[in-house]
C-alpha atoms as a PDB file:
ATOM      1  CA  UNK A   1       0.000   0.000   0.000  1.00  0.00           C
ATOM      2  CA  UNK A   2       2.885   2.184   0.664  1.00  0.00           C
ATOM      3  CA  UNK A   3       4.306   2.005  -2.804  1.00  0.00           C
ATOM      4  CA  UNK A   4       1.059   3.838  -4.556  1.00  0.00           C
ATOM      5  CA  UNK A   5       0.571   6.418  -1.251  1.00  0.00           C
ATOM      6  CA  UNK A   6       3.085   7.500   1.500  1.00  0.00           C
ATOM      7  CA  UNK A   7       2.028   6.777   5.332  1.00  0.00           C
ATOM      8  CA  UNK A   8       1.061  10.170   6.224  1.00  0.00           C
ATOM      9  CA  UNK A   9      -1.029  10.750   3.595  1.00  0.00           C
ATOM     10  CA  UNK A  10      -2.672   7.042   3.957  1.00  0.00           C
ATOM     11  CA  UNK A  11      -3.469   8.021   7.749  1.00  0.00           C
ATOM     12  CA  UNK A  12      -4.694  11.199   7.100  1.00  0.00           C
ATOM     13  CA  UNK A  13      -7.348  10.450   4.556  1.00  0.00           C
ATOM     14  CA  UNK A  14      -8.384   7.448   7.064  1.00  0.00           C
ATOM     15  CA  UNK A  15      -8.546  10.074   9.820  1.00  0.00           C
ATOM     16  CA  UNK A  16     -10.625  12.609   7.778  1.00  0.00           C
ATOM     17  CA  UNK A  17     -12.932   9.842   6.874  1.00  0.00           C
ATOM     18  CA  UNK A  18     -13.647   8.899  10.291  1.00  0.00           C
ATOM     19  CA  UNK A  19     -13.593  12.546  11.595  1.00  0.00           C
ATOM     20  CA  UNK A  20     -16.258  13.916   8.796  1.00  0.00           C
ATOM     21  CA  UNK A  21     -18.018  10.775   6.914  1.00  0.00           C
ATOM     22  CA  UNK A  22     -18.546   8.137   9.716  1.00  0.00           C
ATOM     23  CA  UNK A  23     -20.892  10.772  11.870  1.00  0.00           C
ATOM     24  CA  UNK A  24     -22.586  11.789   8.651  1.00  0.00           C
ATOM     25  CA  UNK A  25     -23.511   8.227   7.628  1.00  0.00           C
ATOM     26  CA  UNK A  26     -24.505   7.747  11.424  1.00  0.00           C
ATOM     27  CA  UNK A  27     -26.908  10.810  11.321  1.00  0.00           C
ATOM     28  CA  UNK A  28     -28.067   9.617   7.678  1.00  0.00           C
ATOM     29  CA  UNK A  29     -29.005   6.108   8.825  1.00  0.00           C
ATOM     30  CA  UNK A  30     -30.986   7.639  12.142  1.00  0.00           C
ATOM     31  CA  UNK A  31     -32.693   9.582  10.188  1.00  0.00           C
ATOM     32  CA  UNK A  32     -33.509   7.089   7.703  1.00  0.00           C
ATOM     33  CA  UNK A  33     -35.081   4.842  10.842  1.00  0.00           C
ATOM     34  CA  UNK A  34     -36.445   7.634  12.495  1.00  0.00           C
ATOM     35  CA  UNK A  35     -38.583   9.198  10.117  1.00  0.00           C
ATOM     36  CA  UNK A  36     -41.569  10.975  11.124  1.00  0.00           C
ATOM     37  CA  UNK A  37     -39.883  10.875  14.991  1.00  0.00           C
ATOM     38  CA  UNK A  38     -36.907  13.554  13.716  1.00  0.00           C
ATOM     39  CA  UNK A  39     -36.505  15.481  17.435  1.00  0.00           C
ATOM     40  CA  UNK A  40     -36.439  12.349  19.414  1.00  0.00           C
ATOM     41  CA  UNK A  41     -33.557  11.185  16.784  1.00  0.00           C
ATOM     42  CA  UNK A  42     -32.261  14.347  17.757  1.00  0.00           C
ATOM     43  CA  UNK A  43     -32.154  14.007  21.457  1.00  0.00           C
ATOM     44  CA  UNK A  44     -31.403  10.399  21.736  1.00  0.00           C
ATOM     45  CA  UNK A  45     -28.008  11.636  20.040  1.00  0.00           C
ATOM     46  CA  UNK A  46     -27.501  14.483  21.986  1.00  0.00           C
ATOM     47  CA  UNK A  47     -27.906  12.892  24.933  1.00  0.00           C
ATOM     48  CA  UNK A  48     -25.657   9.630  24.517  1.00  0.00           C
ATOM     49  CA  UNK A  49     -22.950  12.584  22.865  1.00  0.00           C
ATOM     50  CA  UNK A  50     -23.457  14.448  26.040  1.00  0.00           C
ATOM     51  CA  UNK A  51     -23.263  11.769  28.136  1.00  0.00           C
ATOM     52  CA  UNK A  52     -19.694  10.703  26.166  1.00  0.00           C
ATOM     53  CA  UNK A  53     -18.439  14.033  26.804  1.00  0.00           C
ATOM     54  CA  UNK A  54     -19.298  14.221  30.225  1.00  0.00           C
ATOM     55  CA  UNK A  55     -17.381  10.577  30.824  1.00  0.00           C
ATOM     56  CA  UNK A  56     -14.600  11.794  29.636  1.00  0.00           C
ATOM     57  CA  UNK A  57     -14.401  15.138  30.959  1.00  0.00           C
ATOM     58  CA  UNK A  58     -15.172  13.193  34.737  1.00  0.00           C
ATOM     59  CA  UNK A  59     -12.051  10.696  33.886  1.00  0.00           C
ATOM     60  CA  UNK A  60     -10.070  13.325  32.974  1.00  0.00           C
ATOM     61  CA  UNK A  61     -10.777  15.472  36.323  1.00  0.00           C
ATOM     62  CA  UNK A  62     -10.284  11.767  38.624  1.00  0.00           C
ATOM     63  CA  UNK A  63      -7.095  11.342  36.607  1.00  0.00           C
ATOM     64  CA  UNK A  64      -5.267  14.836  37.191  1.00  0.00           C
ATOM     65  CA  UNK A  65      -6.891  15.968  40.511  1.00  0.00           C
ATOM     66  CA  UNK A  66      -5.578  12.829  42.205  1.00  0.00           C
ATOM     67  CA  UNK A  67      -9.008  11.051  42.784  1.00  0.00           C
ATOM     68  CA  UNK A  68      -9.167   8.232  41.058  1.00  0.00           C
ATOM     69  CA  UNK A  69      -6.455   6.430  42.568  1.00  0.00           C
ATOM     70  CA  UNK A  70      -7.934   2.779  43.553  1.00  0.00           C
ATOM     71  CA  UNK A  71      -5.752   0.294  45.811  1.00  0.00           C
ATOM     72  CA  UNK A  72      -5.511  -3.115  44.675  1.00  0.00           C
ATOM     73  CA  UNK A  73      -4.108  -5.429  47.210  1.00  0.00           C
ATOM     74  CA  UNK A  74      -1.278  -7.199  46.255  1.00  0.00           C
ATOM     75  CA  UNK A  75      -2.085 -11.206  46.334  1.00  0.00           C
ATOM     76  CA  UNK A  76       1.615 -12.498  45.743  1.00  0.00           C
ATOM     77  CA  UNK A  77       2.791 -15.476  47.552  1.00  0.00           C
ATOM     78  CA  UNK A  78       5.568 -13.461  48.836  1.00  0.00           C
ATOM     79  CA  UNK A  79       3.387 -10.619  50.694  1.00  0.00           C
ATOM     80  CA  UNK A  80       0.961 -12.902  51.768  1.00  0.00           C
ATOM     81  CA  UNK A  81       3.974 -15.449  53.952  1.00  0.00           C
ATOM     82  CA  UNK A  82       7.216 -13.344  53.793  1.00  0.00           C
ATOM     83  CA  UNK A  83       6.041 -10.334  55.683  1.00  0.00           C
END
């Protein structure tokens, strides 16, 4: 593949199509299902986008602000008899 097209330029056009023409087929097929029922298309994807956003704003927050730090006991033979 690399003879025709260099790497970067490979990548990129992948990454445009996902960026621009996977969310337009998305909101082509809901609409296509949805028809007649247009706002609740509208807010079932507004919702599960805001909901997205909203996860990954909260990990983001637990990861820098020191929060989400979860202790997992260590189970190793050698902590459990060699203490």
């Amino acid at each position: 593949m690399y003879a025709l097209v260099n790497a970067v330029t490979f990548w990129r056009a992948i990454d445009e199509l996902g960026r621009y023409v996977k969310p337009l087929l998305v909101g082509w097929a809901i609409a296509r299902a949805a028809r007649g029922r247009e706002m609740m298309a509208v807010l079932t994807v507004a919702i599960t986008a805001t909901a997205w956003i909203f996860a990954i704003y909260a990990s983001w927050l637990l990861a820098n602000l020191g929060g989400g730090r979860i202790n997992i006991p260590d189970f190793a033979m050698t902590s459990m008899f060699c203490q």
